[in-house]
C-alpha atoms as a PDB file:
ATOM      1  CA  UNK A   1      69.527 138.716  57.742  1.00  0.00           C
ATOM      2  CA  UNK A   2      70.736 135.022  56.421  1.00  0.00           C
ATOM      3  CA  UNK A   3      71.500 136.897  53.217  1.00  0.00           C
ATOM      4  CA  UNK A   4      73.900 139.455  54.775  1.00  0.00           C
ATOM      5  CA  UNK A   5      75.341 136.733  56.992  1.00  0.00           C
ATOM      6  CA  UNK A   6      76.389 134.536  53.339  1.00  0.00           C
ATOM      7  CA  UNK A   7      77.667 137.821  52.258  1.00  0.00           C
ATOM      8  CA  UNK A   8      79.740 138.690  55.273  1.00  0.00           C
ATOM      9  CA  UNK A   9      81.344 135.152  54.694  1.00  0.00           C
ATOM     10  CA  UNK A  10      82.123 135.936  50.816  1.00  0.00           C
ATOM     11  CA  UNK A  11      83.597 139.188  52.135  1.00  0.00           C
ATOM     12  CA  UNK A  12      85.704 137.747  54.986  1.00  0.00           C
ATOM     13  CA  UNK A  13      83.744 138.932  57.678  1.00  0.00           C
ATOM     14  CA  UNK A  14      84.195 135.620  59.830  1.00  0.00           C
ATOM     15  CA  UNK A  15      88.189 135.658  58.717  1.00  0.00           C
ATOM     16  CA  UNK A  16      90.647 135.089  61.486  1.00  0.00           C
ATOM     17  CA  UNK A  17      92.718 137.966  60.674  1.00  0.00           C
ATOM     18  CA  UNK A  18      91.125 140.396  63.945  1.00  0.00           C
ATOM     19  CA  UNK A  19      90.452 144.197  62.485  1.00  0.00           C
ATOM     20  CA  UNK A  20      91.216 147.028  64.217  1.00  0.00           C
ATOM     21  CA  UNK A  21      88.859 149.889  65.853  1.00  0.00           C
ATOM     22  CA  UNK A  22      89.327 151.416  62.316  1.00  0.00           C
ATOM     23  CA  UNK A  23      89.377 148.529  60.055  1.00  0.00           C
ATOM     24  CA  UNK A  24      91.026 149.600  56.624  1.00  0.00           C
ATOM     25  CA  UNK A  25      89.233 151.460  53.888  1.00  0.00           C
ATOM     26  CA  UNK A  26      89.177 149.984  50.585  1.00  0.00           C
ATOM     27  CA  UNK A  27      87.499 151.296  47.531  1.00  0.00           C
ATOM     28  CA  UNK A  28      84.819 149.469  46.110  1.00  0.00           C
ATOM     29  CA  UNK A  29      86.889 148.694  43.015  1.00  0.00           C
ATOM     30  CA  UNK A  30      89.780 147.513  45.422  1.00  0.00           C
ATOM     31  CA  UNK A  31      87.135 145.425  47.303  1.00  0.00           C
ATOM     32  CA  UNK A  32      85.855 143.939  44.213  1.00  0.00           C
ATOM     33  CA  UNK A  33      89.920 142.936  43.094  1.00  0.00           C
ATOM     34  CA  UNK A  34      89.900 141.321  46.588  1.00  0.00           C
ATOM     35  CA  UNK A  35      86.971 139.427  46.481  1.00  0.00           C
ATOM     36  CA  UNK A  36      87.580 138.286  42.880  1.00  0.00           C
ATOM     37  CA  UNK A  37      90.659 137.004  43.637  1.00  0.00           C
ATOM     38  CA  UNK A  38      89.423 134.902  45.916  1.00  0.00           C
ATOM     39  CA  UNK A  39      86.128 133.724  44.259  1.00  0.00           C
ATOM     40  CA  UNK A  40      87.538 130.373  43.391  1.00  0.00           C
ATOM     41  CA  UNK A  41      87.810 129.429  46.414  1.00  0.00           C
ATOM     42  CA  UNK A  42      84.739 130.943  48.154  1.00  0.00           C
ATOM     43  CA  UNK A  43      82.726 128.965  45.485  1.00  0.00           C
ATOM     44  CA  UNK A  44      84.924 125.760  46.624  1.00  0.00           C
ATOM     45  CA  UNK A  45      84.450 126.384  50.014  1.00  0.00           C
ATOM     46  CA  UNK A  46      80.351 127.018  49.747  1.00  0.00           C
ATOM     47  CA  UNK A  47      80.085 123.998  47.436  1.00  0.00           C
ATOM     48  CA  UNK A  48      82.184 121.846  49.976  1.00  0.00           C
ATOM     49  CA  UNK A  49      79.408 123.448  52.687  1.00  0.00           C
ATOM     50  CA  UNK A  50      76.342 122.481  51.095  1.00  0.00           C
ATOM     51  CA  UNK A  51      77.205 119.205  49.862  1.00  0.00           C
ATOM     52  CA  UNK A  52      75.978 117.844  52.709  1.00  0.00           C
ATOM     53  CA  UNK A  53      72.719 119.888  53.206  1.00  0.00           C
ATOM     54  CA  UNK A  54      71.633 120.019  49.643  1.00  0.00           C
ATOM     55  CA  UNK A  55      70.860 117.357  46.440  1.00  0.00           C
ATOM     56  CA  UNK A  56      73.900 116.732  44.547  1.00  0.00           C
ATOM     57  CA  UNK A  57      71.993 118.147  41.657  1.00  0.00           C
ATOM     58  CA  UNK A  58      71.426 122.078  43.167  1.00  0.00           C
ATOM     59  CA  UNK A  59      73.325 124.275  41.497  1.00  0.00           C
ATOM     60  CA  UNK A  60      76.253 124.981  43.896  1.00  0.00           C
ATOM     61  CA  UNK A  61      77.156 121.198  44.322  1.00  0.00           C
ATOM     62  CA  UNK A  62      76.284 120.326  40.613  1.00  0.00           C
ATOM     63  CA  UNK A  63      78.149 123.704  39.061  1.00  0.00           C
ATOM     64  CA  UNK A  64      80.246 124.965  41.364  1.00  0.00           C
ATOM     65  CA  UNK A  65      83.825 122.797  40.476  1.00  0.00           C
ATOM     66  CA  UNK A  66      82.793 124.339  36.960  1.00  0.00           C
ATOM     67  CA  UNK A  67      82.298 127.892  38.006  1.00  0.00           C
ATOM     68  CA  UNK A  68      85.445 128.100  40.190  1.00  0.00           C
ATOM     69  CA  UNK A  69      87.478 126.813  37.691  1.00  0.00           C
ATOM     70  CA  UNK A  70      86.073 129.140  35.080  1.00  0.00           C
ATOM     71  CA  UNK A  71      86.835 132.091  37.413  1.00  0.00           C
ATOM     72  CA  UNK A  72      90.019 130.903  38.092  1.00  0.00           C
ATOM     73  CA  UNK A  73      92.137 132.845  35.031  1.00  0.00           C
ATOM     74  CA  UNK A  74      90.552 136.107  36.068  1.00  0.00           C
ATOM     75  CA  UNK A  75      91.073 135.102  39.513  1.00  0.00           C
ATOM     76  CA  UNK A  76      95.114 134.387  38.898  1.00  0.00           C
ATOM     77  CA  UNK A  77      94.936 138.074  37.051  1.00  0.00           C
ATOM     78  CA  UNK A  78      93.686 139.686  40.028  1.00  0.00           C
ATOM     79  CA  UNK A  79      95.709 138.448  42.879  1.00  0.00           C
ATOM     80  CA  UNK A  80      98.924 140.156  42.699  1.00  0.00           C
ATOM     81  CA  UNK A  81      96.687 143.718  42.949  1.00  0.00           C
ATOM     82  CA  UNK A  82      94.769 141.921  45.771  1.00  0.00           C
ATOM     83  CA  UNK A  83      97.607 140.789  47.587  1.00  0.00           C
ATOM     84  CA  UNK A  84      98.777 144.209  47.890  1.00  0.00           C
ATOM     85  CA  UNK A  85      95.517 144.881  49.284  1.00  0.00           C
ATOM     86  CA  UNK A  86      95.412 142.135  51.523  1.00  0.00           C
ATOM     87  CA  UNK A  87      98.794 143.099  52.868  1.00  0.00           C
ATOM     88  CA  UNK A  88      97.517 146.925  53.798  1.00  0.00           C
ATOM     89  CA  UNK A  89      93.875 145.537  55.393  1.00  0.00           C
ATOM     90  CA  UNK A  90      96.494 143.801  57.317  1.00  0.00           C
ATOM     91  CA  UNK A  91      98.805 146.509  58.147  1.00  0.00           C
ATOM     92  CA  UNK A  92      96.005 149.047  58.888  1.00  0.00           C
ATOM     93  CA  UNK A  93      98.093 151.948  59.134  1.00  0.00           C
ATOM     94  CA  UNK A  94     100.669 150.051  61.050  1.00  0.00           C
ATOM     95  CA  UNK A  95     104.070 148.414  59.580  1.00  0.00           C
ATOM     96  CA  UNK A  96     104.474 144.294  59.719  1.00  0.00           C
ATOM     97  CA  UNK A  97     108.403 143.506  59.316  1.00  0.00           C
ATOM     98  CA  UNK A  98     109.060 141.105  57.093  1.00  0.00           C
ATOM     99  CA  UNK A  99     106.228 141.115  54.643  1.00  0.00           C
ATOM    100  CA  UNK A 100     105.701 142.413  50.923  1.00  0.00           C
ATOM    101  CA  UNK A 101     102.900 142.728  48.816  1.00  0.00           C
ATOM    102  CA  UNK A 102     104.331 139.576  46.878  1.00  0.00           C
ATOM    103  CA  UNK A 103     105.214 137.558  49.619  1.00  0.00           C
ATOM    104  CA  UNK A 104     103.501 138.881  52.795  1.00  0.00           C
ATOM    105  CA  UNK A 105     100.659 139.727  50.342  1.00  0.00           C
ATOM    106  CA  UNK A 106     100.149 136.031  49.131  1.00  0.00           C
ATOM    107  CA  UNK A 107     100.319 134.994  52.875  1.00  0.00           C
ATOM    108  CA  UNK A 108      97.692 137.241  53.887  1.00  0.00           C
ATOM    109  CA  UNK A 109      95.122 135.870  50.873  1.00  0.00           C
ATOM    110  CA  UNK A 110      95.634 132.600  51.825  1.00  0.00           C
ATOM    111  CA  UNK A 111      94.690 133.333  55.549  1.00  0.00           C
ATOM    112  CA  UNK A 112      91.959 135.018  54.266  1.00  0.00           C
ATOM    113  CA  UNK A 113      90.491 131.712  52.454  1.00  0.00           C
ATOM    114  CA  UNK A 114      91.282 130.074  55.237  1.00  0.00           C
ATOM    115  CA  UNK A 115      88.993 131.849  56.849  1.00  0.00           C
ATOM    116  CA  UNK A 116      86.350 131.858  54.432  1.00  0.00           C
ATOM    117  CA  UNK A 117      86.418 127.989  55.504  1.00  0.00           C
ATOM    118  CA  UNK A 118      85.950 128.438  58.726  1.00  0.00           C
ATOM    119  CA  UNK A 119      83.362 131.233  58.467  1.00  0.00           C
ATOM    120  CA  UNK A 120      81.405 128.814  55.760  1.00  0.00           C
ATOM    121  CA  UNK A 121      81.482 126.436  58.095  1.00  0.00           C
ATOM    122  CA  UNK A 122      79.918 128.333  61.029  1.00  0.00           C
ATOM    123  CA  UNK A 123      77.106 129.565  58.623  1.00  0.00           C
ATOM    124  CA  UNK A 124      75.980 126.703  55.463  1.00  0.00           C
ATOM    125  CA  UNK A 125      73.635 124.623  57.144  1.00  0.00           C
ATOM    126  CA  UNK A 126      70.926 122.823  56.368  1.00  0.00           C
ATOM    127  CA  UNK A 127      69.231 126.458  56.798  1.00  0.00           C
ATOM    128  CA  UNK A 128      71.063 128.546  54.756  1.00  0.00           C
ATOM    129  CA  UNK A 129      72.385 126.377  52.360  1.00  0.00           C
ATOM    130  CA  UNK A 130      68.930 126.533  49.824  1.00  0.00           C
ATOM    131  CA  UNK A 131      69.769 130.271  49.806  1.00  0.00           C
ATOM    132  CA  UNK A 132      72.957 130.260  48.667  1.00  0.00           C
ATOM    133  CA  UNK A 133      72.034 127.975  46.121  1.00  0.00           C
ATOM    134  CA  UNK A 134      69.434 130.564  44.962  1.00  0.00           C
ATOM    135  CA  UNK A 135      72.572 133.350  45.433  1.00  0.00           C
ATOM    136  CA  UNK A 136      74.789 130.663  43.210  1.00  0.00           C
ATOM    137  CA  UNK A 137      71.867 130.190  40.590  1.00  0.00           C
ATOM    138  CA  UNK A 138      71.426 134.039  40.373  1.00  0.00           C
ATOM    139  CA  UNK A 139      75.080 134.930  39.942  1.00  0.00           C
ATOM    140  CA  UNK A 140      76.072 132.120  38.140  1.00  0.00           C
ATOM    141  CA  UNK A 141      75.848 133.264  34.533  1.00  0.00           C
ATOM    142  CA  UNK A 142      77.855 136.597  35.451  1.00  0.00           C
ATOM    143  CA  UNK A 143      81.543 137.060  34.281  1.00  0.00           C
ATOM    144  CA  UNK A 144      84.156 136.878  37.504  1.00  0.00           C
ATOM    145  CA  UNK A 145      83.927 140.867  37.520  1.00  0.00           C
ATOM    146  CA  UNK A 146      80.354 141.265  37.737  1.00  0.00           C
ATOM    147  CA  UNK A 147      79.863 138.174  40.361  1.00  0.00           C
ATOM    148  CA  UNK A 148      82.425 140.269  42.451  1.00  0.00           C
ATOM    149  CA  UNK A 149      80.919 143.623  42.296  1.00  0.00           C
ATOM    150  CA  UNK A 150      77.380 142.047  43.614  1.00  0.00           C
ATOM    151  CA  UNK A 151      79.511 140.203  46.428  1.00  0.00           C
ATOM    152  CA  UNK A 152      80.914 143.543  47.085  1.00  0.00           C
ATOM    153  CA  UNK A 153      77.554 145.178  47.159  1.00  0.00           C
ATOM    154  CA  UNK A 154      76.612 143.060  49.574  1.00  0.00           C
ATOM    155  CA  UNK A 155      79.264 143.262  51.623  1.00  0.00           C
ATOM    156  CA  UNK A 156      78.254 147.070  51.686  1.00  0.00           C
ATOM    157  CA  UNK A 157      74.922 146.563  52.761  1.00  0.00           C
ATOM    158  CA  UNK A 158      75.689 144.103  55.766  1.00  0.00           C
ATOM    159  CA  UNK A 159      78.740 146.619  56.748  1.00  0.00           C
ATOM    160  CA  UNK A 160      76.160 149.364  56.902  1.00  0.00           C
ATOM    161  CA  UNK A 161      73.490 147.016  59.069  1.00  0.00           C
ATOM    162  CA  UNK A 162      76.444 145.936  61.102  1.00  0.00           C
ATOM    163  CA  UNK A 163      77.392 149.902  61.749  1.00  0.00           C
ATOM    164  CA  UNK A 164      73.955 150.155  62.114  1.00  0.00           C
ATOM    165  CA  UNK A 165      73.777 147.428  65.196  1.00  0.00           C
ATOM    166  CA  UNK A 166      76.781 148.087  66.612  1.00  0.00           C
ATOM    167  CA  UNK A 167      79.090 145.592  65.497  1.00  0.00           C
ATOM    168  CA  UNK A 168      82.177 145.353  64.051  1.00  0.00           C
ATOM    169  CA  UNK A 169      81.763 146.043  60.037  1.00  0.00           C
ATOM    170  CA  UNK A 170      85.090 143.366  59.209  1.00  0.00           C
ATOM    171  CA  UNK A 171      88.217 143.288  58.532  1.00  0.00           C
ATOM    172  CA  UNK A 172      87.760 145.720  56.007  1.00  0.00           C
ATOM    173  CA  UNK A 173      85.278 148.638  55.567  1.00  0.00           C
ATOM    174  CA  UNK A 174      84.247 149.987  51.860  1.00  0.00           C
ATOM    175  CA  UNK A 175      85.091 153.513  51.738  1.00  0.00           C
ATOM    176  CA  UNK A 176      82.322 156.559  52.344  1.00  0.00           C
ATOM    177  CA  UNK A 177      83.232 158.079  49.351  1.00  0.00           C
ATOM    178  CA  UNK A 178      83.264 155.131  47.459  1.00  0.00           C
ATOM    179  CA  UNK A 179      80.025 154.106  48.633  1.00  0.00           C
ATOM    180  CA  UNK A 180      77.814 157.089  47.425  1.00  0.00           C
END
């Protein structure tokens, strides 16, 4: 359960954006551009968390300045696609006056890490901090791409449990037919 809770915060799940009845269906490939455009700062934000609850030599304190600056060139190559996608999680089927997928897009990515902060906050403790150290550790060595697609993955699997229980699956759901 801990595991799917770190994952619904990589995936946005805690964002302050408030989905729909029908949140919007992304692809898995178009969830993975999302999420890697925003790994930089997920990894910031996590590393940030646990600083307090783990030894400055784990893994995601020690590494994760590195890693987020490593994944930041992919990152900067994925964010124009994901702020097009950001834009229509957004929109939902609905039109919002004013914004693009360059400008209104850009907005909408940046709310989004804003609310990986907050949902970070809520869950790295002193609890779940060792295990996303062992998360970090395990992803670590992966190229941005890769480290996405298992984030996205994950997101699946704690969309499904939240289905599952009732709740709200995010702002965003992975597509049926993408998923299988």
């Amino acid at each position: 359960m801990r595991l799917k809770k770190l994952a619904a915060a990589a995936a946005l799940i805690g964002m302050s954006v408030q989905p729909a009845a029908q949140p919007a269906c992304l692809t898995t490939a178009e969830a993975e551009t999302l999420v890697q455009a925003m790994l930089p700062s997920l990894i910031d934000n996590a590393s940030e968390q646990c600083a307090s609850y783990l030894p400055a030599n784990s893994a995601i304190v020690a590494r994760g300045d590195a890693l987020s600056q490593r994944y930041t060139p992919a990152a900067d190559m994925a964010r124009d696609q994901a702020a097009g996608l950001a834009l229509r999680v957004l929109e939902n089927g609905e039109e919002t006056p004013g914004l693009d997928a360059e400008s209104g897009g850009e907005l909408i990515i940046g709310l989004f890490e804003m609310g990986i902060g907050v949902a970070l906050a809520e869950m790295l403790n002193a609890e779940s901090c060792p295990t996303a150290d062992r998360v970090f550790t395990a992803l670590e060595p992966l190229p941005s791409r890769n480290f996405a697609g298992l984030l996205t993955l994950l997101i699946e699997i704690g969309s499904a449990d939240d289905e599952e229980e009732g709740e709200s699956p995010g702002p965003f759901a992975i597509c049926q037919t993408a998923m299988g």
